[in-house]
PDB file of N, CA and C in Angstrom:
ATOM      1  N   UNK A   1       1.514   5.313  22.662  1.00  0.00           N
ATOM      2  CA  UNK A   1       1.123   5.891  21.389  1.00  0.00           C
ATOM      3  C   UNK A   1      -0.012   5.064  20.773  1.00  0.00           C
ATOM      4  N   UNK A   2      -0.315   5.338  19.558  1.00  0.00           N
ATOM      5  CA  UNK A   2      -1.661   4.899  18.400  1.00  0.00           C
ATOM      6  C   UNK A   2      -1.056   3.145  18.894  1.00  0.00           C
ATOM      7  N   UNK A   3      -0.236   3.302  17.884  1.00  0.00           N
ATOM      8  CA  UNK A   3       0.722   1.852  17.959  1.00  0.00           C
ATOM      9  C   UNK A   3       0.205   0.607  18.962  1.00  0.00           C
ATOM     10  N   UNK A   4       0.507   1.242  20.203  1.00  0.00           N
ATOM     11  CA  UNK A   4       0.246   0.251  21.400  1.00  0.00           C
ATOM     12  C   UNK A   4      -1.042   0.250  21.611  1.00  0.00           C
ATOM     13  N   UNK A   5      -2.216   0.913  21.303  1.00  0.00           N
ATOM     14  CA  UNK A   5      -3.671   0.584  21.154  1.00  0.00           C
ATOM     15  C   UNK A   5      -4.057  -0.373  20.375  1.00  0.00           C
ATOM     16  N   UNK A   6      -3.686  -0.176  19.307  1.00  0.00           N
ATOM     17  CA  UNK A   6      -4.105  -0.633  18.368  1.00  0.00           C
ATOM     18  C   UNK A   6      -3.529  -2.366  18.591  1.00  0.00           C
ATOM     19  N   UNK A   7      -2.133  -2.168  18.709  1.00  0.00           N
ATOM     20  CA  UNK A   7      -1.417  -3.570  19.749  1.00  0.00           C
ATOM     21  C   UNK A   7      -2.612  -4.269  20.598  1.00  0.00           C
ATOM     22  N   UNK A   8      -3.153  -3.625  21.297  1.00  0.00           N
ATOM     23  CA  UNK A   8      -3.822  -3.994  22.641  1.00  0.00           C
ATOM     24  C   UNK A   8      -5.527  -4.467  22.008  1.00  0.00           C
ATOM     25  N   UNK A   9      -5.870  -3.656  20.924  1.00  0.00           N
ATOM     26  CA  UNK A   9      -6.868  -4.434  20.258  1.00  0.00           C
ATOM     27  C   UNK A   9      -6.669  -5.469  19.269  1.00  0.00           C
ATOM     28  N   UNK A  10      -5.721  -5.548  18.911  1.00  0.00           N
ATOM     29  CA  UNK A  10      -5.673  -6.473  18.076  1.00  0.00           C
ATOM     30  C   UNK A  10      -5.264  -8.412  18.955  1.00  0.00           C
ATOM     31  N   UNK A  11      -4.469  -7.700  19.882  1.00  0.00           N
ATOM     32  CA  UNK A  11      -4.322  -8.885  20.482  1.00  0.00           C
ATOM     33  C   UNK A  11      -5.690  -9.447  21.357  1.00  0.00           C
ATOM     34  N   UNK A  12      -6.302  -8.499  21.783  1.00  0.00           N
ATOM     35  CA  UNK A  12      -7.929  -8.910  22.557  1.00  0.00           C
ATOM     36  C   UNK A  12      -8.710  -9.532  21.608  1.00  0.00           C
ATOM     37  N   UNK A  13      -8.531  -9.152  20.226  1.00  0.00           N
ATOM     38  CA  UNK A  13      -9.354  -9.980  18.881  1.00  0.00           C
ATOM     39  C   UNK A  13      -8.811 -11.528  18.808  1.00  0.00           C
ATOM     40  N   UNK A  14      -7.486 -11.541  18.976  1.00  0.00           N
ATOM     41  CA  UNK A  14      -7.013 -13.309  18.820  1.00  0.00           C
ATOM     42  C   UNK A  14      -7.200 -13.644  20.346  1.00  0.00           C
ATOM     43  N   UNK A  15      -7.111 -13.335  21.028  1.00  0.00           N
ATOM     44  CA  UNK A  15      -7.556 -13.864  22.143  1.00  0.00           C
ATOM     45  C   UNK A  15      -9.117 -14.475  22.730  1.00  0.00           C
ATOM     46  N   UNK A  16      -9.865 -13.424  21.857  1.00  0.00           N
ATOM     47  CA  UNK A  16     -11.268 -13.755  21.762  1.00  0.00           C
ATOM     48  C   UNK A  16     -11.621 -14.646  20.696  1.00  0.00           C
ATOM     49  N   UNK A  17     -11.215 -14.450  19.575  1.00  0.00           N
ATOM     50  CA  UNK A  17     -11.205 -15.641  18.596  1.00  0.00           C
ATOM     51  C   UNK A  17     -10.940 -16.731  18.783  1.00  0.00           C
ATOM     52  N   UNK A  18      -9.738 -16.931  19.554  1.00  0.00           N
ATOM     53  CA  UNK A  18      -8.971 -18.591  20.310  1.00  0.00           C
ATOM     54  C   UNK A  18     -10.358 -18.989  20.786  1.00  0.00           C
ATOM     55  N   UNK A  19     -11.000 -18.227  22.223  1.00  0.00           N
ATOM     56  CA  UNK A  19     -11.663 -18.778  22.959  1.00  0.00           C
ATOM     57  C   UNK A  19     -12.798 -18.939  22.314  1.00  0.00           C
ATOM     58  N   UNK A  20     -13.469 -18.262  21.273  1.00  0.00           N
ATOM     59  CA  UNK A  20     -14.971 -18.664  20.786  1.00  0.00           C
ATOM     60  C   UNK A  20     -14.248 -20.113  19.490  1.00  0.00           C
ATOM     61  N   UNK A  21     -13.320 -20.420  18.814  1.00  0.00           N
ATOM     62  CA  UNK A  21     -12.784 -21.116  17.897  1.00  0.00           C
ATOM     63  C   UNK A  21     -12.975 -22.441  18.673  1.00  0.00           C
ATOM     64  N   UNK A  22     -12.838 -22.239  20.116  1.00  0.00           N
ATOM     65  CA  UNK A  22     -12.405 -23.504  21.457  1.00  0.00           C
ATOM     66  C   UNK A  22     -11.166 -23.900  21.105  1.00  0.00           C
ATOM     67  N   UNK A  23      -9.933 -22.954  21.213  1.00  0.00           N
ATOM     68  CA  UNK A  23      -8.673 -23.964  21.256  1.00  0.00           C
ATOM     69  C   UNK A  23      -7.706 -23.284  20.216  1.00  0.00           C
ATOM     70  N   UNK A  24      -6.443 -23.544  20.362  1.00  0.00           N
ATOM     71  CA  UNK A  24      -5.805 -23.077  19.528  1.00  0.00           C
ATOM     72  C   UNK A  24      -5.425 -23.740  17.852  1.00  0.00           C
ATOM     73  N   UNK A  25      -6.166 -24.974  18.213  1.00  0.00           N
ATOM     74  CA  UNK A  25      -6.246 -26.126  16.726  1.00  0.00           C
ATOM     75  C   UNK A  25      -7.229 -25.699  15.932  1.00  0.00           C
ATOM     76  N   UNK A  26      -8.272 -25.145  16.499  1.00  0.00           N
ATOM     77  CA  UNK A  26      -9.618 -24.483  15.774  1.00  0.00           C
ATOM     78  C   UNK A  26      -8.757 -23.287  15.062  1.00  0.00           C
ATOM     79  N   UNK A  27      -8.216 -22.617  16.161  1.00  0.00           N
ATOM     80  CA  UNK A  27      -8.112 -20.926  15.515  1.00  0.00           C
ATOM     81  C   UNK A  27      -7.183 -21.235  14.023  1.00  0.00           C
ATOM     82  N   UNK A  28      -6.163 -22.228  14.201  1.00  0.00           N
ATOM     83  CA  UNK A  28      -5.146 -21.928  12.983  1.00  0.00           C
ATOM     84  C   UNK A  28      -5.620 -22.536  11.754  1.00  0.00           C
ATOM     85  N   UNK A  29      -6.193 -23.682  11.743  1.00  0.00           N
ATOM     86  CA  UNK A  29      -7.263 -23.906  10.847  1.00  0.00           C
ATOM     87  C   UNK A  29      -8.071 -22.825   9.622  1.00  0.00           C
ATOM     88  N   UNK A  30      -7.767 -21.717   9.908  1.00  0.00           N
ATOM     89  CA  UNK A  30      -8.344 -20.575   9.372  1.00  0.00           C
ATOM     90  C   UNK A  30      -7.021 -19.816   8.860  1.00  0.00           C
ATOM     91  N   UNK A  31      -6.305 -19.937   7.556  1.00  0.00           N
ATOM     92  CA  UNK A  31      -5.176 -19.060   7.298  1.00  0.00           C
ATOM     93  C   UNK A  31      -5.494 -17.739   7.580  1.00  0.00           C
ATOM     94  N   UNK A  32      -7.065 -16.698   7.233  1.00  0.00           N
ATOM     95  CA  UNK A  32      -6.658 -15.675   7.874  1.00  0.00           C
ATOM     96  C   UNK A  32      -6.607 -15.594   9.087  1.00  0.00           C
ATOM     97  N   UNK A  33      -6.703 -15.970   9.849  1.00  0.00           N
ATOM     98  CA  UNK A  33      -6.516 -16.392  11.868  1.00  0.00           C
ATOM     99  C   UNK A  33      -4.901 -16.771  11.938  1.00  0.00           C
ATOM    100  N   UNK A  34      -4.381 -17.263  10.796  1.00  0.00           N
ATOM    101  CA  UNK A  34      -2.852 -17.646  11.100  1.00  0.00           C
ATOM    102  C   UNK A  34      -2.164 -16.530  10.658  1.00  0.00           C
ATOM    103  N   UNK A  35      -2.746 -15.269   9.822  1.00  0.00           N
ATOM    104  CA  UNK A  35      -1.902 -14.259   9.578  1.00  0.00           C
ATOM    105  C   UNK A  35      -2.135 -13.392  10.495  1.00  0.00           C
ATOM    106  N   UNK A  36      -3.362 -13.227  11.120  1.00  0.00           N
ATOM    107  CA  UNK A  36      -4.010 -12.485  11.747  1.00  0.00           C
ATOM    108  C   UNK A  36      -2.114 -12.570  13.191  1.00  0.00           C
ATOM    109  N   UNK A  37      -2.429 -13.776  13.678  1.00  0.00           N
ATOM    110  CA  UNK A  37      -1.635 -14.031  14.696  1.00  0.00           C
ATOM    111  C   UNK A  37      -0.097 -13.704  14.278  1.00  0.00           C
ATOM    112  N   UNK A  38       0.070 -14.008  12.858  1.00  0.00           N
ATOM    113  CA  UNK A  38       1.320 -13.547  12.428  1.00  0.00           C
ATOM    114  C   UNK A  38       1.648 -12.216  12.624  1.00  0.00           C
ATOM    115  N   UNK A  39       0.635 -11.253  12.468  1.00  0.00           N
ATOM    116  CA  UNK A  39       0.951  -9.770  12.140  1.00  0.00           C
ATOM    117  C   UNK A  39       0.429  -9.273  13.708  1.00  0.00           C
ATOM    118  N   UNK A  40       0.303  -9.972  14.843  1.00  0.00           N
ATOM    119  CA  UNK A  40       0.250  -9.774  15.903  1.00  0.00           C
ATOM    120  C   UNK A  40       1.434 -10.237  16.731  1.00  0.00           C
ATOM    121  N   UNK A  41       2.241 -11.415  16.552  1.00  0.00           N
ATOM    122  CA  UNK A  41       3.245 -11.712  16.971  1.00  0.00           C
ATOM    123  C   UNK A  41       4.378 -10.982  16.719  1.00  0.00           C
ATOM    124  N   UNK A  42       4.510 -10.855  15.476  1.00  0.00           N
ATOM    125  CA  UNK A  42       5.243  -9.838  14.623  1.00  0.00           C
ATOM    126  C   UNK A  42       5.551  -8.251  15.177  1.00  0.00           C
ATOM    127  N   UNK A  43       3.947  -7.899  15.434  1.00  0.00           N
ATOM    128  CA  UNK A  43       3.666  -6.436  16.134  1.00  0.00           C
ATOM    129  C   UNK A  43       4.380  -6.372  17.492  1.00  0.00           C
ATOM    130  N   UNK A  44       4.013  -7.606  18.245  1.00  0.00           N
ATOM    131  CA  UNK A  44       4.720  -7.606  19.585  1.00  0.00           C
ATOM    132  C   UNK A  44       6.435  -7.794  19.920  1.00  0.00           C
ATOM    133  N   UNK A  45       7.126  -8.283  18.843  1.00  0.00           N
ATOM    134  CA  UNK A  45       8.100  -8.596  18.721  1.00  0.00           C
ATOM    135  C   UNK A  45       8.719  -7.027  18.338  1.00  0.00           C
ATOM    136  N   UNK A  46       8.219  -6.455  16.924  1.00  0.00           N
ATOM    137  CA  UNK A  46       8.681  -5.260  16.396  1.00  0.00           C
ATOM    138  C   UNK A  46       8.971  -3.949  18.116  1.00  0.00           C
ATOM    139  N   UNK A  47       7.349  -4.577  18.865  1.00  0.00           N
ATOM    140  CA  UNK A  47       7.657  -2.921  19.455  1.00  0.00           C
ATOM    141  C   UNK A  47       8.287  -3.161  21.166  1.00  0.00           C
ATOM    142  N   UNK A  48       8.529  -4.666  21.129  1.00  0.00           N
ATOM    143  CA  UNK A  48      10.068  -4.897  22.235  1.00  0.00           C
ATOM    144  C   UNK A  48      11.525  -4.242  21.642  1.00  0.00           C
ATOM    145  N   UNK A  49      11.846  -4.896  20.477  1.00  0.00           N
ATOM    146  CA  UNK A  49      12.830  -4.664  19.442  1.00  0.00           C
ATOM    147  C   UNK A  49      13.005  -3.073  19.298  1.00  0.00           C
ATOM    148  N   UNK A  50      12.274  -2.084  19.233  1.00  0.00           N
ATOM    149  CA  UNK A  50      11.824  -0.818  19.635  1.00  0.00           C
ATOM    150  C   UNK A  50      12.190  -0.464  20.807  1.00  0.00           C
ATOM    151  N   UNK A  51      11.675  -1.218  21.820  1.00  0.00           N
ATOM    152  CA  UNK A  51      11.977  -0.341  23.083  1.00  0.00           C
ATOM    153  C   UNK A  51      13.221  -0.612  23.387  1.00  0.00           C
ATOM    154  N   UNK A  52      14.043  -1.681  22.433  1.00  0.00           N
ATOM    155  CA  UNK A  52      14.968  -1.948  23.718  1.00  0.00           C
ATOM    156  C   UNK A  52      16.300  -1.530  22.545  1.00  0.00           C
ATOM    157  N   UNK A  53      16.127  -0.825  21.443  1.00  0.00           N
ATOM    158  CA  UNK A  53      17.123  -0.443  20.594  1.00  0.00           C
ATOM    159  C   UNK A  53      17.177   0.800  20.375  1.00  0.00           C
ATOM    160  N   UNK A  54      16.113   1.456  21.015  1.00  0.00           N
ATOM    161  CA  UNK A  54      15.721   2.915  20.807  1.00  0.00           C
ATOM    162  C   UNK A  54      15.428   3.233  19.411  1.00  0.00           C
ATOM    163  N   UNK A  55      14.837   2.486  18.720  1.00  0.00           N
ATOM    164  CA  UNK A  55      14.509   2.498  17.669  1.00  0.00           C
ATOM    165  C   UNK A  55      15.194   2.639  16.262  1.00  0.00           C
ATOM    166  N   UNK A  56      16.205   2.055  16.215  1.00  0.00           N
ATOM    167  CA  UNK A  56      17.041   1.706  14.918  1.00  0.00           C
ATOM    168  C   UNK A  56      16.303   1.890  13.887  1.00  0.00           C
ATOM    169  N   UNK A  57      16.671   1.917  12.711  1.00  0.00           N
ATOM    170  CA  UNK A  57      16.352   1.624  11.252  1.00  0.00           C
ATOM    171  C   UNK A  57      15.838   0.269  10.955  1.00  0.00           C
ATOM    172  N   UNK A  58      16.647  -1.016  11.165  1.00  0.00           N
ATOM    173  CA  UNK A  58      16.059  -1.735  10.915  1.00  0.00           C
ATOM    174  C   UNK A  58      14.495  -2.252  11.421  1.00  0.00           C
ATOM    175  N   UNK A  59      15.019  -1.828  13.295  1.00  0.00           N
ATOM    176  CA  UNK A  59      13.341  -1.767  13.668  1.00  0.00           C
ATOM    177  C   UNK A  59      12.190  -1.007  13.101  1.00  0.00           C
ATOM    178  N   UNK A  60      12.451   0.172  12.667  1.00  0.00           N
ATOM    179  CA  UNK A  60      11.834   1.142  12.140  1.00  0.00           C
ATOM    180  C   UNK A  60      11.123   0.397  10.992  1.00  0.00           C
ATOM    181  N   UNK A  61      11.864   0.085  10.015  1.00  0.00           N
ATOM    182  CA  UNK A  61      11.327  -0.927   8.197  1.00  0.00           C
ATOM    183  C   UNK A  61      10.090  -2.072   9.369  1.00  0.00           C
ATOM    184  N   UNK A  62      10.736  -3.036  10.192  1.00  0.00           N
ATOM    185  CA  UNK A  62       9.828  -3.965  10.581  1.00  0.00           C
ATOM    186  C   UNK A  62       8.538  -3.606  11.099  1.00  0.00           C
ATOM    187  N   UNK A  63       8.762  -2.219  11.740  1.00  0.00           N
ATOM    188  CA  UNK A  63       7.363  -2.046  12.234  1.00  0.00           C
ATOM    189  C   UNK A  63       6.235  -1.212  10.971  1.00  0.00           C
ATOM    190  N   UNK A  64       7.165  -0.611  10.174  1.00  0.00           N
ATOM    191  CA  UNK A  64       6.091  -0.100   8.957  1.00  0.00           C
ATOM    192  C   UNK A  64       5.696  -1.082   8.319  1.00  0.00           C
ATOM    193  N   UNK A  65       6.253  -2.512   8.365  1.00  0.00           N
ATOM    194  CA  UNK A  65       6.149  -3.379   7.350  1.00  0.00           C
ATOM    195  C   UNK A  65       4.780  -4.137   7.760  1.00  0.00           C
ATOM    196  N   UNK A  66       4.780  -4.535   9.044  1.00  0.00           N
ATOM    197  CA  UNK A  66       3.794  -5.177   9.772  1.00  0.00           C
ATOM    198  C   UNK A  66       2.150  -3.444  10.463  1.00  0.00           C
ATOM    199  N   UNK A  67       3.026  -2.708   9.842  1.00  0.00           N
ATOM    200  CA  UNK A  67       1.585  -1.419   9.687  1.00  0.00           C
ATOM    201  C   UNK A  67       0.955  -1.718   8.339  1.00  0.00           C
ATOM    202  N   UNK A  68       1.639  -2.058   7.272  1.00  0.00           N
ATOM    203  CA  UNK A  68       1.196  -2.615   6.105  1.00  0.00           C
ATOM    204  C   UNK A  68       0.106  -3.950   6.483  1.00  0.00           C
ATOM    205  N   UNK A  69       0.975  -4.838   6.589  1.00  0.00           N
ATOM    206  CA  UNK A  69      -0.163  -5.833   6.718  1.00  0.00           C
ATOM    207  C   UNK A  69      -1.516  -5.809   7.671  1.00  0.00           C
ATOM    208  N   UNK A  70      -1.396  -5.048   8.896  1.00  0.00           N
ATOM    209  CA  UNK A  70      -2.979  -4.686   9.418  1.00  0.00           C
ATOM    210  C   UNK A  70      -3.648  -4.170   8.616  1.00  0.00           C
ATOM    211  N   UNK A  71      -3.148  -3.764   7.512  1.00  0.00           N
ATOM    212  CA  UNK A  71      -4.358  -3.156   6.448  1.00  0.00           C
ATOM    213  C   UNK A  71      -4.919  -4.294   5.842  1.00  0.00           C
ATOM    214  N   UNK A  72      -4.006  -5.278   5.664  1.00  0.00           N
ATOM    215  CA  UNK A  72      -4.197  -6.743   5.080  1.00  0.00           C
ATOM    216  C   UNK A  72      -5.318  -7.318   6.045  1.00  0.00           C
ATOM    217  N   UNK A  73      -4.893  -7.358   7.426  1.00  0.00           N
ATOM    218  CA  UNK A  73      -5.400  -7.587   8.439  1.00  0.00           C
ATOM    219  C   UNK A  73      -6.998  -7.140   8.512  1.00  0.00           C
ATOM    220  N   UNK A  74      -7.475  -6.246   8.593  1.00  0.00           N
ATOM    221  CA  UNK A  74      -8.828  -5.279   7.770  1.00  0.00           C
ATOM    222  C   UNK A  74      -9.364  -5.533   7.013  1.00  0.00           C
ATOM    223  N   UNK A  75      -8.820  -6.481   6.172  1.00  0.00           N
ATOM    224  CA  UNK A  75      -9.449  -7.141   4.516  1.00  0.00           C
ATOM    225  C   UNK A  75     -10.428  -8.063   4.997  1.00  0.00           C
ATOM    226  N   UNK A  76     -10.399  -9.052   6.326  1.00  0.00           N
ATOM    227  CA  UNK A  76     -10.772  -9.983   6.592  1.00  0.00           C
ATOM    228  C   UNK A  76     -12.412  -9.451   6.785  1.00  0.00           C
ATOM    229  N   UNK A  77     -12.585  -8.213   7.208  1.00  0.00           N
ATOM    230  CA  UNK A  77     -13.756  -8.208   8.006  1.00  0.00           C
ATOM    231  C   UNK A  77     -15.013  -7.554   7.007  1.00  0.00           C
ATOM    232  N   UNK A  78     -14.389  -6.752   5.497  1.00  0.00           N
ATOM    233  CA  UNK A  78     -15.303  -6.818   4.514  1.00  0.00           C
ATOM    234  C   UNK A  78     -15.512  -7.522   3.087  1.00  0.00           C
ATOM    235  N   UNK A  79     -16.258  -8.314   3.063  1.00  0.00           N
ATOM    236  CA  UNK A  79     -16.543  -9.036   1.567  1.00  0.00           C
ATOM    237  C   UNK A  79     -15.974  -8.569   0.557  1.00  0.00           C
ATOM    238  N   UNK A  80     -16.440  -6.994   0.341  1.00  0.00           N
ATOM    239  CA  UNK A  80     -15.907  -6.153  -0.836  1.00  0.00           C
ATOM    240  C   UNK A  80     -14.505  -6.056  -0.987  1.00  0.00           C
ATOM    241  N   UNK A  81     -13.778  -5.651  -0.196  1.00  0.00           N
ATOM    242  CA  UNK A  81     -12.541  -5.694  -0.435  1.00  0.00           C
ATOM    243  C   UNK A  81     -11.870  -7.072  -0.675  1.00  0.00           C
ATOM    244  N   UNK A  82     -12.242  -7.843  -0.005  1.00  0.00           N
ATOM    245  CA  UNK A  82     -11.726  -9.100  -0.390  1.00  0.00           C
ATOM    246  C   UNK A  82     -11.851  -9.887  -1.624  1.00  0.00           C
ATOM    247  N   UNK A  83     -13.005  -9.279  -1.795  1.00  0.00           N
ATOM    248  CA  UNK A  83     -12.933  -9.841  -3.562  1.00  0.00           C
ATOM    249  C   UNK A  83     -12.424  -9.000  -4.449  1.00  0.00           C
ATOM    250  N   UNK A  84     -12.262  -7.682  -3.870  1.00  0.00           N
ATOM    251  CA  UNK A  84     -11.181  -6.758  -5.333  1.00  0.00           C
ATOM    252  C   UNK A  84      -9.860  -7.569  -4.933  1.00  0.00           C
ATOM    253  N   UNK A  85      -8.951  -7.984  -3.563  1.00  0.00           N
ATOM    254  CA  UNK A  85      -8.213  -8.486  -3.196  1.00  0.00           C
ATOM    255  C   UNK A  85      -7.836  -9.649  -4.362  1.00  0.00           C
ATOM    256  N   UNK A  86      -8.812 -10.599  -4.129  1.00  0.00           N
ATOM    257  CA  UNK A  86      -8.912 -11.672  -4.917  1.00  0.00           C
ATOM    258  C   UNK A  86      -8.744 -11.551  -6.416  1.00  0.00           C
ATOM    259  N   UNK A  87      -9.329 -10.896  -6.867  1.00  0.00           N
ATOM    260  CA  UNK A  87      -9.510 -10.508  -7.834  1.00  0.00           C
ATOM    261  C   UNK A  87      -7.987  -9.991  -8.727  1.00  0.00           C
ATOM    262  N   UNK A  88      -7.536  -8.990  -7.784  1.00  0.00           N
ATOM    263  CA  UNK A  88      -5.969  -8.705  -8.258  1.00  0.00           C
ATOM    264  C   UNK A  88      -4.644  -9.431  -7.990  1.00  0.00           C
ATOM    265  N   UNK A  89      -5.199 -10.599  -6.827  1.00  0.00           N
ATOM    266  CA  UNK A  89      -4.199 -11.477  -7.484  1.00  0.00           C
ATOM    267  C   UNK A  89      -4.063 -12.583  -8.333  1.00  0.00           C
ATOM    268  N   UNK A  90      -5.528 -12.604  -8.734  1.00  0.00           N
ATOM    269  CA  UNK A  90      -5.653 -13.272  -9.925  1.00  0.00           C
ATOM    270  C   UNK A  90      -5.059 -12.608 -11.172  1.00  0.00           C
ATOM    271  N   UNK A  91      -4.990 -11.213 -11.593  1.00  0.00           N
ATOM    272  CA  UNK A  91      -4.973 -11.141 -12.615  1.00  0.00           C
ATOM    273  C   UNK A  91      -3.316 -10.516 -12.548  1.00  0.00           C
ATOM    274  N   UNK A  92      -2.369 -10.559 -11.289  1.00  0.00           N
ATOM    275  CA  UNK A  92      -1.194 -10.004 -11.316  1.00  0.00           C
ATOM    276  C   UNK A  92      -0.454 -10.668 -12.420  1.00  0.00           C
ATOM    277  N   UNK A  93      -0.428 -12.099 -12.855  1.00  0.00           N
ATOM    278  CA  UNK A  93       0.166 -13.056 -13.679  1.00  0.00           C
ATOM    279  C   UNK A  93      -0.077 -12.223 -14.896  1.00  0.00           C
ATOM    280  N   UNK A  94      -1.514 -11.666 -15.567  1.00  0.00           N
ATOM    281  CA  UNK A  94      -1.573 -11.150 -16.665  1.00  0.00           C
ATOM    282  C   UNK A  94      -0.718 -10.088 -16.442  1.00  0.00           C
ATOM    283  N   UNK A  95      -0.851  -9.468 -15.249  1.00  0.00           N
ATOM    284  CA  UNK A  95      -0.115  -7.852 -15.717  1.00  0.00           C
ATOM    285  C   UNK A  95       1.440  -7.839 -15.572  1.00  0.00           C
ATOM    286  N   UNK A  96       1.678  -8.707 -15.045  1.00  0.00           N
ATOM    287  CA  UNK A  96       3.208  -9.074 -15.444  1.00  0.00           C
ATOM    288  C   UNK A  96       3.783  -9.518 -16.982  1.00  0.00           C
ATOM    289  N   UNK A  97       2.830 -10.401 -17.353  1.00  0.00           N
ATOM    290  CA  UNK A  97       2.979 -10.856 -18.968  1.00  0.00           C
ATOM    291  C   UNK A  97       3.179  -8.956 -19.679  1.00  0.00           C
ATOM    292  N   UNK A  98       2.199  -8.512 -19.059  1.00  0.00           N
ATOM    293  CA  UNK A  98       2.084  -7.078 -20.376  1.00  0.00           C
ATOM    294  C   UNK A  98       3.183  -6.335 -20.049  1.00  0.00           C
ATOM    295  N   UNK A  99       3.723  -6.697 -18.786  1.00  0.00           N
ATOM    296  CA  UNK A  99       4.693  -5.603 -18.673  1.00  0.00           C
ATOM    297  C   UNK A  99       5.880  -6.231 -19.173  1.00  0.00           C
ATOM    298  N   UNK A 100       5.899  -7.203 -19.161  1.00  0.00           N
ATOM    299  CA  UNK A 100       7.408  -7.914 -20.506  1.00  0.00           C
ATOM    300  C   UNK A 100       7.077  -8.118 -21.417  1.00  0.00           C
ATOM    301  N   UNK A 101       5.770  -8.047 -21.931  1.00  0.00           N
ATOM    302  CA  UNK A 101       5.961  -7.190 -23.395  1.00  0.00           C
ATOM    303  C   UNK A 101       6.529  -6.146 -23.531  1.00  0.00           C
ATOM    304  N   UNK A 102       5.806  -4.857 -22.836  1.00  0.00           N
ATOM    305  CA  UNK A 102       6.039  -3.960 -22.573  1.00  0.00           C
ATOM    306  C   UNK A 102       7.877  -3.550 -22.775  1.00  0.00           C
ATOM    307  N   UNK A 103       8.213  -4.520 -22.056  1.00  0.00           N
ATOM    308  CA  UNK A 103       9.886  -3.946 -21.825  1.00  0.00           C
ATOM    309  C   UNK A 103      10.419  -4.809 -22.894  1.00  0.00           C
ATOM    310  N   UNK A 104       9.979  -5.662 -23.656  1.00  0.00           N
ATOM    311  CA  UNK A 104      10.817  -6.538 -24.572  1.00  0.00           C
ATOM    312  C   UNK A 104      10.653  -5.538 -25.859  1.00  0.00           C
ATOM    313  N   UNK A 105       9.519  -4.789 -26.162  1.00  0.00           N
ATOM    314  CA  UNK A 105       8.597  -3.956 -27.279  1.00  0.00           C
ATOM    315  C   UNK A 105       9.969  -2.112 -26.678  1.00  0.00           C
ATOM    316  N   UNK A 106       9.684  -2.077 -25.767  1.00  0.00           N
ATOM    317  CA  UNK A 106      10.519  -0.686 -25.588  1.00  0.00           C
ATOM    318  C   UNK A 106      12.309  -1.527 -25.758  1.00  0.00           C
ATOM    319  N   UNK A 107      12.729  -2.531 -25.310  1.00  0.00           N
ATOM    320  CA  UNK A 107      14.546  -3.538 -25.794  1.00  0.00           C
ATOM    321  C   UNK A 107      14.507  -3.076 -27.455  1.00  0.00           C
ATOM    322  N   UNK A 108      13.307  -3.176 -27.852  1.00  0.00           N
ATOM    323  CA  UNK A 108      13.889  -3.505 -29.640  1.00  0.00           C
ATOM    324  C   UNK A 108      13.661  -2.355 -29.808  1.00  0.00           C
ATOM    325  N   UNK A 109      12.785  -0.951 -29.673  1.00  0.00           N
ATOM    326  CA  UNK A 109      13.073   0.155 -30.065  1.00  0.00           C
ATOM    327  C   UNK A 109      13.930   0.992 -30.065  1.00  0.00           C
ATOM    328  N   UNK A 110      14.382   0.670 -28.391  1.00  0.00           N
ATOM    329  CA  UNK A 110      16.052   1.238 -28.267  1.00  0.00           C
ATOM    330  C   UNK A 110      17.201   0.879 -29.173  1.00  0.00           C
ATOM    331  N   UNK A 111      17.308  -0.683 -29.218  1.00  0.00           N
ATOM    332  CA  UNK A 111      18.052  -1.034 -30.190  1.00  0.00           C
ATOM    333  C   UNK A 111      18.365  -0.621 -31.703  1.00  0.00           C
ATOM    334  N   UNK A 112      16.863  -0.200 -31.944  1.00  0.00           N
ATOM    335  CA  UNK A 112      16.426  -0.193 -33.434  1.00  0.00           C
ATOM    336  C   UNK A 112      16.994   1.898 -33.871  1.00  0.00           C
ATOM    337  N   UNK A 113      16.670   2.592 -32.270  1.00  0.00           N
ATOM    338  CA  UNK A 113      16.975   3.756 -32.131  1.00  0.00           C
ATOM    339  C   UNK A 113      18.585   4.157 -32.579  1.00  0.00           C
ATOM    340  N   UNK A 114      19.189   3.378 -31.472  1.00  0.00           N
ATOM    341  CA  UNK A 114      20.584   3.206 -31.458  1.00  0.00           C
ATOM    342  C   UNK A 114      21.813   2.990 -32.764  1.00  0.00           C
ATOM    343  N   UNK A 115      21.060   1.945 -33.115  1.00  0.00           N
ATOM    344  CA  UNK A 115      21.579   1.554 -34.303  1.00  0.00           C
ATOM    345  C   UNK A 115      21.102   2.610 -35.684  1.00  0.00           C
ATOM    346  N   UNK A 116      20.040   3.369 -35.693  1.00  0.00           N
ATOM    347  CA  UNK A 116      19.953   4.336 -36.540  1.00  0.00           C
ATOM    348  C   UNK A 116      20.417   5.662 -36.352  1.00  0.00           C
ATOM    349  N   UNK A 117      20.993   5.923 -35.345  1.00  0.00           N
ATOM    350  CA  UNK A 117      21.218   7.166 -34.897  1.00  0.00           C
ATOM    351  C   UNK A 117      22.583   7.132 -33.955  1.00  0.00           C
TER     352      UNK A 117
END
């Protein structure tokens, strides 16, 4: 299937990366090269775990989970995205603050509801 292509390129990319990096001390040196390999090890693990369970549920979550991160995986190779990337996890801290406002501001209206009605 798609799956095992995409398997088969992604692993020819760390394999080619190792060898132009010279070595496997070069390649990890690079956290995205260490996720890169993560979400390739991961991939190879998910679609043994697959073949040899006939595909359970739990295998099922692991392999959508690690289809998620090749999108992560993809981030590496354009500037643009990587800086909206950057960018939103910089500002996740703010948008968490607004959203407990948010829910502390909707706690006292309920309360305030409740108690009048």
């Amino acid at each position: 299937s798609i799956d095992y292509f995409f398997l088969a390129c992604y692993i020819a990319e760390m394999v080619v990366k190792i060898i132009a990096y010279g070595g496997l001390s070069n390649y990890f040196k690079n956290r995205w090269n260490s996720f890169d390999a993560f979400v390739v090890f991961g991939s190879m693990a998910a679609v043994i775990l697959k073949s040899q369970s006939g595909g359970s549920v739990a295998t099922v979550g692991v392999v959508r989970m690690l289809r998620v991160a090749r999108v992560f995986k993809l981030m590496n190779a354009t500037t643009g995205v990587k800086f909206l990337f950057r960018t939103l996890m910089i500002s996740i801290p703010a948008i968490f603050n607004i959203f407990v406002l948010s829910l502390m501001l909707m706690l006292i209206y309920t309360v305030f509801g409740k108690s009048m009605f």
